[in-house]
Protein backbone atom coordinates (compact mmCIF):
# COMPACT_ATOMS: atom_id res chain seq x y z
CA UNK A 1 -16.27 28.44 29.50
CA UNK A 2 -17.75 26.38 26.87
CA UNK A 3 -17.36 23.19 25.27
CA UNK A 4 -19.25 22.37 21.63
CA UNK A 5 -21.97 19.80 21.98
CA UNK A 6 -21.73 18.05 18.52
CA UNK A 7 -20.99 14.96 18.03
CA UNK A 8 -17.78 13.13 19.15
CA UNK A 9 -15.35 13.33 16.37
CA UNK A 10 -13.69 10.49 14.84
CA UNK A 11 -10.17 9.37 13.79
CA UNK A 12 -10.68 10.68 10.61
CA UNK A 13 -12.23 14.09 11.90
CA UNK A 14 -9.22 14.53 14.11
CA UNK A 15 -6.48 13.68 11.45
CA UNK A 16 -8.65 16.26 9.07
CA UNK A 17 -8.42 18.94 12.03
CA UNK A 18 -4.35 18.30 12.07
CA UNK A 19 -4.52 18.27 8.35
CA UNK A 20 -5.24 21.97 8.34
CA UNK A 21 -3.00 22.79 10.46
CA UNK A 22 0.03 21.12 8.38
CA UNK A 23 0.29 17.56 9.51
CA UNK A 24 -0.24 14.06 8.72
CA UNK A 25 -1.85 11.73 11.10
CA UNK A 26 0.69 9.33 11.72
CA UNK A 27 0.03 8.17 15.62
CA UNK A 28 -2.38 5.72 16.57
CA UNK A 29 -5.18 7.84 18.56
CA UNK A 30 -5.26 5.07 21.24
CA UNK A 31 -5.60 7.28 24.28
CA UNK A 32 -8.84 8.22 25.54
CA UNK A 33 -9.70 11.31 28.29
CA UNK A 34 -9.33 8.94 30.86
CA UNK A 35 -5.65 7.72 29.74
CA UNK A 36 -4.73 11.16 28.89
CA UNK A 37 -5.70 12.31 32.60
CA UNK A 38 -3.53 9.89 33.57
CA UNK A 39 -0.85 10.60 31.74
CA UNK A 40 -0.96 14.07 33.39
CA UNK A 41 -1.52 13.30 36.91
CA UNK A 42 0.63 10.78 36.90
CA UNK A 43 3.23 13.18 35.86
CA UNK A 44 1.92 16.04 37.97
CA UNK A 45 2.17 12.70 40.57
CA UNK A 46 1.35 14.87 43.91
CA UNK A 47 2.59 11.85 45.91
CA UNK A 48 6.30 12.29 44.43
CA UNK A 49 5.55 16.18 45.01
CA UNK A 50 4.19 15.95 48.83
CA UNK A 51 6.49 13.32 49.49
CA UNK A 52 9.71 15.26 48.68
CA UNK A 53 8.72 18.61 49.53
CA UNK A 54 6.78 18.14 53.04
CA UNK A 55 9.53 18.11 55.21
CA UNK A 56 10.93 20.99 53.27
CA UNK A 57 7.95 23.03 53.60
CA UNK A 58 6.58 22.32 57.18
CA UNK A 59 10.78 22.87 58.19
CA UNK A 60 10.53 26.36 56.61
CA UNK A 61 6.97 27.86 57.27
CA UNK A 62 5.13 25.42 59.48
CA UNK A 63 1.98 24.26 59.03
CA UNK A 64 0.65 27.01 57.08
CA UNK A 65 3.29 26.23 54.33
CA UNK A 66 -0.02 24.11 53.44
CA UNK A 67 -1.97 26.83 51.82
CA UNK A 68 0.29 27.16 49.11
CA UNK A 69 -0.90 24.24 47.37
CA UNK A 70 -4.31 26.18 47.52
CA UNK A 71 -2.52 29.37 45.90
CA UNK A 72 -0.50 27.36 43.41
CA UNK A 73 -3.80 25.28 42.30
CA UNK A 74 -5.42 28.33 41.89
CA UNK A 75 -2.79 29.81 39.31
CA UNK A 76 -2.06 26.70 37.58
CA UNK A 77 -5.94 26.18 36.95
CA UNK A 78 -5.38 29.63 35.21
CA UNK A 79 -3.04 28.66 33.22
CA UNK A 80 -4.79 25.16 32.52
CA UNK A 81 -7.37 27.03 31.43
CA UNK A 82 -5.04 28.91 28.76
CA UNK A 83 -3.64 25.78 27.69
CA UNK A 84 -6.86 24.35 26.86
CA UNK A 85 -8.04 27.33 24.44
CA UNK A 86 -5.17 26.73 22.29
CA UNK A 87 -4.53 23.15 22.67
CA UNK A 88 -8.21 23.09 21.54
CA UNK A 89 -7.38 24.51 18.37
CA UNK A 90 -3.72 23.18 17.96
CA UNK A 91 -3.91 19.65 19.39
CA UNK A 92 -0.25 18.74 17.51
CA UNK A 93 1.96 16.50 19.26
CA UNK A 94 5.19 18.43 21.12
CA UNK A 95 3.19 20.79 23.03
CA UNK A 96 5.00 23.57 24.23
CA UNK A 97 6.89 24.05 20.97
CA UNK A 98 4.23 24.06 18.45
CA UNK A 99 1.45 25.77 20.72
CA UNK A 100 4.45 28.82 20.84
CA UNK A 101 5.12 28.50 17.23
CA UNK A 102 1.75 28.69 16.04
CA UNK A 103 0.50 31.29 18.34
CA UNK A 104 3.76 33.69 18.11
CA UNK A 105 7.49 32.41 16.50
CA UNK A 106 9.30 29.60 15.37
CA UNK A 107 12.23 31.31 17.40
CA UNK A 108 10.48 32.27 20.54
CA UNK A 109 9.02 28.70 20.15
CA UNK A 110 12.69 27.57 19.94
CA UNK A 111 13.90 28.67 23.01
CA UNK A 112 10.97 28.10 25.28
CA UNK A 113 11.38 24.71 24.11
CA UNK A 114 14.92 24.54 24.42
CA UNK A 115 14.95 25.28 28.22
CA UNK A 116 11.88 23.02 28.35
CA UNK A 117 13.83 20.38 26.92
CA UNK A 118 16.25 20.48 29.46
CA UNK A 119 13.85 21.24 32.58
CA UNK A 120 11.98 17.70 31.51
CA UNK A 121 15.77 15.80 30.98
CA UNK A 122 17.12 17.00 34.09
CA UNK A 123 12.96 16.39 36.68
CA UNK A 124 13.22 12.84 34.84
CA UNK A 125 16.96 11.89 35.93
CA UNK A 126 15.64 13.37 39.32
CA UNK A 127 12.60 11.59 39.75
CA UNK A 128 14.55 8.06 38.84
CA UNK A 129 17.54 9.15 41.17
CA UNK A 130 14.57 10.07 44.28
CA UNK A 131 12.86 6.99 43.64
CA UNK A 132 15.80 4.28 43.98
CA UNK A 133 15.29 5.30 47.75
CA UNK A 134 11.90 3.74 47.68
CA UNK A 135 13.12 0.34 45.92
CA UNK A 136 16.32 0.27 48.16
CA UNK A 137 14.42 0.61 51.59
CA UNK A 138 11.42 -2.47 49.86
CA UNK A 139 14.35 -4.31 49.26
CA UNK A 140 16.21 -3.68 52.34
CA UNK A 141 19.56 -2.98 50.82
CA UNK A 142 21.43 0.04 51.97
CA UNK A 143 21.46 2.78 49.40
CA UNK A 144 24.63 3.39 48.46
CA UNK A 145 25.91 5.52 45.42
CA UNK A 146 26.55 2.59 42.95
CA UNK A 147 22.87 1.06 44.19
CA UNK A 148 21.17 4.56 43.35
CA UNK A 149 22.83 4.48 39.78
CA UNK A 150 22.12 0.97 39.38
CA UNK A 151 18.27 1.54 40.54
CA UNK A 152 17.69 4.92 38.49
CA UNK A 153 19.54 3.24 35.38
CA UNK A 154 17.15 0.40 35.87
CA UNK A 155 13.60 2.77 36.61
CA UNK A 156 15.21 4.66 33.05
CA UNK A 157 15.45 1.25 31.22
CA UNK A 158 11.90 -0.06 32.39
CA UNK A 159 10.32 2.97 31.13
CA UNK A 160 11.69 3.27 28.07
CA UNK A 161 10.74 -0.53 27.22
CA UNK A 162 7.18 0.25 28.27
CA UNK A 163 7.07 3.66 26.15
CA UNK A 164 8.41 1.76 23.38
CA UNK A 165 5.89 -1.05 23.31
CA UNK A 166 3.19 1.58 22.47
CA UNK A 167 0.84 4.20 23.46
CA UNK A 168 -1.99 1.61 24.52
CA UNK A 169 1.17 0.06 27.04
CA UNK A 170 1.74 3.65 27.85
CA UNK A 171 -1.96 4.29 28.78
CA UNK A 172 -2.21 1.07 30.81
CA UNK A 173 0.48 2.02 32.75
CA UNK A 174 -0.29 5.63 33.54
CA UNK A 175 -3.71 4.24 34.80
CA UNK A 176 -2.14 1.76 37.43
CA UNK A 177 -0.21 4.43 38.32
CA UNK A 178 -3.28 6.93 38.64
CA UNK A 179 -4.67 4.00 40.90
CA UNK A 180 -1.45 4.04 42.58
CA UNK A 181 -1.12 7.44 43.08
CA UNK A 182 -4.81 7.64 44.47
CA UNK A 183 -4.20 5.38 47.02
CA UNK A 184 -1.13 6.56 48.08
CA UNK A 185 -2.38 10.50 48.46
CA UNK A 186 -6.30 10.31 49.26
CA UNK A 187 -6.61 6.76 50.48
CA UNK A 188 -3.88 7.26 52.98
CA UNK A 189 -4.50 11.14 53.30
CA UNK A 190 -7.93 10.06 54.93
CA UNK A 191 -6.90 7.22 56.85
CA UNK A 192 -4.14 9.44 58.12
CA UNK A 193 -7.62 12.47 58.59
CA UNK A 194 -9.87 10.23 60.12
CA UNK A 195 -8.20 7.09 62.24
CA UNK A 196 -5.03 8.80 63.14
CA UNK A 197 -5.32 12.59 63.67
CA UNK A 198 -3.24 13.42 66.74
CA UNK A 199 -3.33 17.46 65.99
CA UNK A 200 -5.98 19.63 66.00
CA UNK A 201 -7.25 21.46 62.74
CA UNK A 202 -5.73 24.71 64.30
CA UNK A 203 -2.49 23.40 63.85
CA UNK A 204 -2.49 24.78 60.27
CA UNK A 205 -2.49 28.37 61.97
CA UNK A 206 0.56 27.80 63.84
CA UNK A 207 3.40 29.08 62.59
CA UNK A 208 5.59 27.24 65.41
CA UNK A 209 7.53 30.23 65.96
CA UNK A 210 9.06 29.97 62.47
CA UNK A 211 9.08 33.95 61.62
CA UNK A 212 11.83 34.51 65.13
CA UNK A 213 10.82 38.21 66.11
CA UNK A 214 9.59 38.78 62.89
CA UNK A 215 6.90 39.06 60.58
CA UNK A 216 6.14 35.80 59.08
CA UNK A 217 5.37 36.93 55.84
CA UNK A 218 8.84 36.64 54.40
CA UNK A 219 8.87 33.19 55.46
CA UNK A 220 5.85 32.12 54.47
CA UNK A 221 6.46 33.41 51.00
CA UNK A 222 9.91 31.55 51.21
CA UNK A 223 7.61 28.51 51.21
CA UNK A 224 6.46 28.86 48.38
CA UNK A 225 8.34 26.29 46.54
CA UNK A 226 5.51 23.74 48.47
CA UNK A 227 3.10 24.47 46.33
CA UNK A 228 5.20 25.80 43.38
CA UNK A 229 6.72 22.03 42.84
CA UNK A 230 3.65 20.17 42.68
CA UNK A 231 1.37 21.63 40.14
CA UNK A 232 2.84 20.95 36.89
CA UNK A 233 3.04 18.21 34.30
CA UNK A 234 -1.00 18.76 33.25
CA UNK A 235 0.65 19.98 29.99
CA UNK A 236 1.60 16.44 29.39
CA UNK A 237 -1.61 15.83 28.25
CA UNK A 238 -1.23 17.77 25.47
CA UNK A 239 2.19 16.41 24.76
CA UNK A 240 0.69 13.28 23.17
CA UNK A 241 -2.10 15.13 21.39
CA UNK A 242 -1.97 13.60 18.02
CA UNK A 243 -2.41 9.96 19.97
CA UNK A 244 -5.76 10.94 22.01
CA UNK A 245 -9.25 10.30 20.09
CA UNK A 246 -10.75 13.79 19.80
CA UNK A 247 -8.04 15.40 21.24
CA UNK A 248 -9.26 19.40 21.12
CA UNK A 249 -12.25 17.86 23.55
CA UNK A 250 -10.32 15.58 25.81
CA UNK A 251 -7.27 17.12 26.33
CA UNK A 252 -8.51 20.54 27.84
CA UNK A 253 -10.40 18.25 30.25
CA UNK A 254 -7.81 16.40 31.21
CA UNK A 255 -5.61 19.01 31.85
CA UNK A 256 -8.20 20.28 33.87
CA UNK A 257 -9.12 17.31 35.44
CA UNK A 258 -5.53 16.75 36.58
CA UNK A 259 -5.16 19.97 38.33
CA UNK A 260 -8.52 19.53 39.89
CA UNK A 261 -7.82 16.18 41.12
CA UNK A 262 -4.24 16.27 41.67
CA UNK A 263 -4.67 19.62 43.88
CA UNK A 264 -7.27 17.91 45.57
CA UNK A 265 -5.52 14.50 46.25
CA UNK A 266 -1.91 16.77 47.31
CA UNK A 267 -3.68 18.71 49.98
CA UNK A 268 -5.43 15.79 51.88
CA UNK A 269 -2.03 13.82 51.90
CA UNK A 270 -0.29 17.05 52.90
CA UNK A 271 -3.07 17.65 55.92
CA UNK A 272 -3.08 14.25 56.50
CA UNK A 273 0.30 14.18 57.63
CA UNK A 274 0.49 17.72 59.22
CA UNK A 275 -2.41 16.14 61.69
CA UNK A 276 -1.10 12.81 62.16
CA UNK A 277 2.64 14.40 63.07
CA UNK A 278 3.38 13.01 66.37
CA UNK A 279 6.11 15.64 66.72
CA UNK A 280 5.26 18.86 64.50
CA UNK A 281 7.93 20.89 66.69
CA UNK A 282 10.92 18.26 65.74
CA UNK A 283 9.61 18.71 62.03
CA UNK A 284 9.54 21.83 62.29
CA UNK A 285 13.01 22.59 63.97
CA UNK A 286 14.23 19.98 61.22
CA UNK A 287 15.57 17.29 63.93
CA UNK A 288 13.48 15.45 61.85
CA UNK A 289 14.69 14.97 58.48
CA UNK A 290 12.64 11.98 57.02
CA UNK A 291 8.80 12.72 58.86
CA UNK A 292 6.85 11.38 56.31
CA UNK A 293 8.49 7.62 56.75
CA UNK A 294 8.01 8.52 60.91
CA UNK A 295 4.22 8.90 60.32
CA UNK A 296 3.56 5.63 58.18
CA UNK A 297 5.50 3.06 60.60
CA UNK A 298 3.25 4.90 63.29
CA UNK A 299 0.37 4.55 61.68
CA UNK A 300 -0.06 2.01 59.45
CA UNK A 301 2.76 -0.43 61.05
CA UNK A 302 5.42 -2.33 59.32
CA UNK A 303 3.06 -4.05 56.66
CA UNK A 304 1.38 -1.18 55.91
CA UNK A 305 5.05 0.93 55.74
CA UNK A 306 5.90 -1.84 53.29
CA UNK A 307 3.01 -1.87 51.03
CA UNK A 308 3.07 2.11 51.09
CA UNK A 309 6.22 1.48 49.10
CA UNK A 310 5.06 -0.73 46.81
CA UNK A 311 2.04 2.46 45.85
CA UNK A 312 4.92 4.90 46.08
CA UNK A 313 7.56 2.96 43.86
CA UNK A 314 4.38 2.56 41.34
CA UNK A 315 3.92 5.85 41.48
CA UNK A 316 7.60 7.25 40.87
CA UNK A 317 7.61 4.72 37.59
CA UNK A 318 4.31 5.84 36.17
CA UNK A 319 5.88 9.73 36.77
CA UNK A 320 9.05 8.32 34.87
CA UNK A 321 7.25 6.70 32.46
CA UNK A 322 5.34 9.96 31.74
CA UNK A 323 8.15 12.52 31.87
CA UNK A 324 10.30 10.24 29.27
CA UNK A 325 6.79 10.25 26.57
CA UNK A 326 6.37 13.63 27.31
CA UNK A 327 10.12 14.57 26.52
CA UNK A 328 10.24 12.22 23.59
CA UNK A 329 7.42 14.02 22.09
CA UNK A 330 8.72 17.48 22.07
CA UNK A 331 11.81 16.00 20.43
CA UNK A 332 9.49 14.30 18.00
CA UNK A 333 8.13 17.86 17.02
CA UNK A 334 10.87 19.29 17.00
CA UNK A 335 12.47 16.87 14.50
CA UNK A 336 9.12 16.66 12.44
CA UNK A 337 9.51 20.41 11.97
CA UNK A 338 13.29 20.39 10.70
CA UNK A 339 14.56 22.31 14.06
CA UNK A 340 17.36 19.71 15.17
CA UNK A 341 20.49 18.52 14.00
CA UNK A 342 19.50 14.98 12.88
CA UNK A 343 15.07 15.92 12.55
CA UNK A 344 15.06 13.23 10.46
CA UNK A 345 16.17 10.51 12.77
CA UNK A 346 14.47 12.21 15.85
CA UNK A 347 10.96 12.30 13.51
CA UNK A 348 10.91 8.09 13.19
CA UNK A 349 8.16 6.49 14.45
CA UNK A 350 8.14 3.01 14.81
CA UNK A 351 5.82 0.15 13.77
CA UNK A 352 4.36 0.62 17.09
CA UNK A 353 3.66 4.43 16.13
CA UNK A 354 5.75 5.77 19.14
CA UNK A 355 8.94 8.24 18.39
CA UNK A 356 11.66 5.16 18.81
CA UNK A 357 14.38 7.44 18.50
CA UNK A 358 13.31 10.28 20.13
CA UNK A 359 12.50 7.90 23.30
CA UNK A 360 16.46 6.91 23.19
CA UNK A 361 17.26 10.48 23.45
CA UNK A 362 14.94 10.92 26.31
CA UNK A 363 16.52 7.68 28.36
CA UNK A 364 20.06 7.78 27.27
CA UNK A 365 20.77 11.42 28.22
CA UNK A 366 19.19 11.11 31.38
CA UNK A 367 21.14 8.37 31.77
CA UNK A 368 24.25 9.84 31.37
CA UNK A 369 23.11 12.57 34.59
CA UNK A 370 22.41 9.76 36.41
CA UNK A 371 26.41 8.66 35.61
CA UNK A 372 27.66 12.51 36.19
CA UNK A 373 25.97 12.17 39.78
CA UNK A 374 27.45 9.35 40.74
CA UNK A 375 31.29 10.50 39.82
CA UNK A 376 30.18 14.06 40.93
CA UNK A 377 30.29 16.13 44.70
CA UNK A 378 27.50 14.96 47.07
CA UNK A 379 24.42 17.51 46.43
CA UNK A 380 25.28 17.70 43.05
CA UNK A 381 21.52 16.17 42.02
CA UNK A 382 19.86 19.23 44.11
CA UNK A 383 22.63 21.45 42.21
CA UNK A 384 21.74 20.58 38.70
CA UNK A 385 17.81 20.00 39.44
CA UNK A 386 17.67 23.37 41.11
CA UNK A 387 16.49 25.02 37.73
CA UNK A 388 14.19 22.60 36.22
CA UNK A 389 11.07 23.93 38.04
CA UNK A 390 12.00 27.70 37.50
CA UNK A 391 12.41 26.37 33.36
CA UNK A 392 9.38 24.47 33.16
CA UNK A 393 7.08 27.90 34.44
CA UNK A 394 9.55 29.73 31.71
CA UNK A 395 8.35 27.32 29.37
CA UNK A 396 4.83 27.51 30.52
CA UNK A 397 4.34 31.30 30.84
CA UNK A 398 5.91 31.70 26.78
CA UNK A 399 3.07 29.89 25.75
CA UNK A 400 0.59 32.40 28.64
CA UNK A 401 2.68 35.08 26.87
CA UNK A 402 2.85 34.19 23.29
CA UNK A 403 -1.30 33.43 23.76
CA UNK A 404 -1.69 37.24 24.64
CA UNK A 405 0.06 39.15 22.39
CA UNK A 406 -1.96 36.44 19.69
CA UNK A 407 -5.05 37.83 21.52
CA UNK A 408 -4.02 41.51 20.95
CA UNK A 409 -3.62 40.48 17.25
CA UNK A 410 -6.83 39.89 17.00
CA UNK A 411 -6.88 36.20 18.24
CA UNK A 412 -10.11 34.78 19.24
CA UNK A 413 -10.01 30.73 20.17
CA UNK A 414 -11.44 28.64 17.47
CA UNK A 415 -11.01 25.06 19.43
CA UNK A 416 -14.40 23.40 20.91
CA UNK A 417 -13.05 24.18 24.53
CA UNK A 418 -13.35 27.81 24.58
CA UNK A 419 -13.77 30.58 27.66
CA UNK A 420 -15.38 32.88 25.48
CA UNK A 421 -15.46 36.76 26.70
CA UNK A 422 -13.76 35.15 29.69
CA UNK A 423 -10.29 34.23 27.47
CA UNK A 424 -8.59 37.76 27.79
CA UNK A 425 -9.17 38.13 31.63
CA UNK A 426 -8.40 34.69 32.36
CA UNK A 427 -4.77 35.25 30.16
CA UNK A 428 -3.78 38.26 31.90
CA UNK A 429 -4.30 37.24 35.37
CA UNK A 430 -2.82 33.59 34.49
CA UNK A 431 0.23 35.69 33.11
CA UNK A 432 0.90 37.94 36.14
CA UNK A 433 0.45 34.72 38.72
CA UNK A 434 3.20 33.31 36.12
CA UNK A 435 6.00 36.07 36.74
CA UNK A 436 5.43 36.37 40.27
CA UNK A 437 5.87 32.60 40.33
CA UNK A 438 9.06 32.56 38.28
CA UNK A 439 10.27 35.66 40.94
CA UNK A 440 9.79 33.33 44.00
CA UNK A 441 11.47 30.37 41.97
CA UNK A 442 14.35 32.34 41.02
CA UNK A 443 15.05 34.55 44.34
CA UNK A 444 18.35 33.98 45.18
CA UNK A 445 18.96 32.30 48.87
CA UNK A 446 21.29 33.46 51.59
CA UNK A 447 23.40 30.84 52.72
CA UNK A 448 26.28 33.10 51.48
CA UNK A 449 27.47 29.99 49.17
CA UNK A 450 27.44 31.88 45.75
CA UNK A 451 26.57 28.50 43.75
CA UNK A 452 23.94 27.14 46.37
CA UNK A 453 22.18 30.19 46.19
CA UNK A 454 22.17 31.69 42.63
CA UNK A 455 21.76 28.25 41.05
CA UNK A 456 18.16 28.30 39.58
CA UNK A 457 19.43 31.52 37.88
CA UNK A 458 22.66 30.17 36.76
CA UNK A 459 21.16 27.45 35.24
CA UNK A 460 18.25 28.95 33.61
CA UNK A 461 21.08 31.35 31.94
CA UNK A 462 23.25 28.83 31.05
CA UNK A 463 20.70 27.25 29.23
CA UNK A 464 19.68 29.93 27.40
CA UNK A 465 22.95 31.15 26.79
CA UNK A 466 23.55 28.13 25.14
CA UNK A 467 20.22 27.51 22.69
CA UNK A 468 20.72 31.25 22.09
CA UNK A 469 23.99 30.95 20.63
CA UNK A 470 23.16 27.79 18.69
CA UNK A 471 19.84 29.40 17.34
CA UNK A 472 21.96 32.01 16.24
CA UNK A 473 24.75 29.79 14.53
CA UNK A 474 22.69 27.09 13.51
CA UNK A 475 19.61 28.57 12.43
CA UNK A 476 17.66 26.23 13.20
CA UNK A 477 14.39 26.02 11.41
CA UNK A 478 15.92 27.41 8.27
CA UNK A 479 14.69 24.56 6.02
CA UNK A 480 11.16 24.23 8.07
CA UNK A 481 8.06 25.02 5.77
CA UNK A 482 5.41 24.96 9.00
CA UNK A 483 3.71 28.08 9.27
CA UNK A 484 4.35 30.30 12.52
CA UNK A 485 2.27 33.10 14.07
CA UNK A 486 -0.76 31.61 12.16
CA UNK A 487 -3.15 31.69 15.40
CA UNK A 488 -5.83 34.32 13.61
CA UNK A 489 -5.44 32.79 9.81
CA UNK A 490 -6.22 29.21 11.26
CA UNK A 491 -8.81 30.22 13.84
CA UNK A 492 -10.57 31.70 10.84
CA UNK A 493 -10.06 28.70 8.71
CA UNK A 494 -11.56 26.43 11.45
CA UNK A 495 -14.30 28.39 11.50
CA UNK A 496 -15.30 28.18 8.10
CA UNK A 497 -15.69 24.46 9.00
């Protein structure tokens, strides 16, 4: 892996990089590596992911469940590590959408982003809908239905006002949240390690009985979600590429940076709570529902419940924040390239340099989820979320795919972040830990209730069902003059410097 050693580029050195490849510079390049990596881990936010997903996983496969965070980091780095190479030479706004685009087809690219679209809409509403639980309990109201849509309307609203006031705001944010998030996952994660441990380390080996009379393999592989939750949203950085100062640098860094650091920060919280279980059996048996709130009154007392909140309520805005700049990006692109109804609209920036309109879409229609849960069945939320992590790795593996077959073509990485002779290897294996992640997202459960267990696949199909049929009607794209499939032409054009 290798990273050139000249000189950091300027503004104009990075618009002249996007000018090649098609594009104006019309953002203000006001992030830097460090408010890039925040961006990303504060999206990845491991304290939203071990928060919602420890009781789950401990409930399922025990204490073990723990060494999926290990797996997971391990693939995602992979596929970090993909993202960077082309990022590095196609550091354009949107992401996802262009980095397919460029390296394969404007249709392929329209579909992956289609269901990414949608994974990003629906783990935004979900993150503002989990997080009113937070502000409810600092508050000490009662959460009732027309609280939560008042609270997740409100976490919606907040963030868009901040997004709107400008990437610098944006940055800012992100890095109180990074703070936040750092305290609330290591800072507490070691206090929990080394003041409060009331298990032994062998605890992680005990599978409390969790397999019955069987082999535990099946169960520990039904954890899998643990680890499979937590380690995305690094692709954010890349999102915003066109506002970060030397972005085919930084961003690869960042990206790496936040799985590094994020993976690192989710597995002390995660083992700092596994040790510092007063009850693991209850937890386990799921008599305990709520553990995590359990372990913090015990430990750090009332106060130090309350100001726990406080990190954690930071922490679920600065994910919010992110998710919504992210999102609006992608529909920037999108629009910038001519592959909407209404591109023209969706392209505005405003005198800030942020995509105004594009923002709107990424509140309002989150917004109106938040109003279809609240007139909706109970569970409806866990219904319509089901799918979103199962489309983000769909999303995520098209551009692992589309970056191999440009490979085959003859594709060798002309960005500054590069993992030389390395690149092919590192693809294929990121690509296989990719499907066999999408196969343990979408395995259908067993509950015998057809829509509680085939719902990731239902909605993954229903979503491309419908961008299918619209690509096909609409043609979208028709009237777009950006190159696709260009990966080889540009790499040699960068080249010649």
């Amino acid at each position: 892996m290798t990273t050139d050693s000249a000189p950091r580029n300027t503004s104009s050195d990075d618009d002249a990089h996007l000018k090649k490849l098609g594009y104006d510079g019309n953002f203000n390049r006001s992030l830097s590596l460090w408010g890039t990596f925040a961006l990303g881990f504060t999206y990845l936010s491991p304290l939203v992911g071990v928060y919602s997903l420890f009781a789950y996983g401990i409930s399922l496969g025990g204490p073990p469940s723990i060494f999926w965070l290990v797996i997971v980091g391990t693939g995602q780095l992979l596929v970090a590590l993909v993202f960077g190479e082309v990022v590095s030479q196609y550091p354009i706004s949107g992401g996802i959408y262009p980095w397919v685009r460029r390296l394969s087809s404007a249709r392929f690219a329209w579909i992956a982003a289609w269901v990414y679209i949608w994974a990003i809409i629906v783990t935004v509403t979900a993150v503002a809908e989990y997080g009113t639980s937070f502000l409810a309990s600092l508050l000490g109201l009662q959460p009732t239905k027309e609280l939560t849509l008042f609270l997740a309307i409100a976490f919606l609203v907040v963030a868009l006002v901040v997004n709107l006031s400008g990437t610098k705001a944006l940055a800012r944010v992100a890095k109180i949240g990074l703070a936040a998030e750092l305290i609330g996952v290591i800072g507490v994660g070691l206090f929990l390690i080394l003041f409060e441990r009331k298990n032994d380390f062998s605890v992680l080996f005990d599978t409390f009985g969790t397999q019955g009379d069987g082999s535990y393999l099946p169960v520990f592989v039904g954890a899998a979600l643990t680890g499979l939750f937590l380690f995305y949203g690094f692709e954010a950085c890349g999102e915003v590429a066109e506002e970060v100062s030397n972005p085919a640098k930084a961003i690869p860094r960042a990206m790496i940076m936040t799985i590094l650091v994020g993976g690192l920060s989710g597995l002390i919280a995660f083992l700092g709570y596994i040790l510092a279980a007063p009850d693991l059996a209850s937890i386990v048996s799921g008599e305990d529902a709520d553990p995590i709130a359990g372990i913090l009154e015990a430990s750090l007392g009332t106060v130090g419940a309350k100001i726990f909140l406080v990190v954690a309520l930071t922490a679920f805005l600065s994910c919010v924040l992110s998710l919504q700049a992210a999102g609006s990006r992608l529909l920037y692109s999108f629009g910038r390239d001519k592959m909407m109804p209404g591109h023209r609209w969706l392209s505005e920036l405003s005198t800030k340099k942020v995509p105004r309109n594009a923002l709107l879409v990424a509140c309002i229609v989150p917004i109106l989820i938040c109003v279809l849960i609240y007139v909706g069945q109970d569970g409806l939320l866990n219904q319509i979320t089901a799918f979103a992590v199962l489309g983000i790795y769909f999303a995520f593996q098209s551009v692992v795919f589309a970056s191999l077959l440009a490979r085959l073509k003859g594709w060798k990485p002309a960005g500054p972040f590069s993992l030389g002779a390395w690149g092919m290897l590192v693809n294929i294996v990121a690509l296989a830990y990719g499907v066999i992640a999408m196969i343990l997202l979408a395995t259908p459960g067993t509950s015998g209730d057809f829509l509680a267990d085939w719902i990731v696949l239902v909605g993954l199909a229903l979503v491309l069902a419908t961008g299918g049929i619209y690509m096909m009607i609409a043609r979208p794209g028709r009237n777009s003059t950006i190159p696709e499939g260009d990966a080889v032409e540009i790499a040699a054009l960068l080249r010649e410097g």
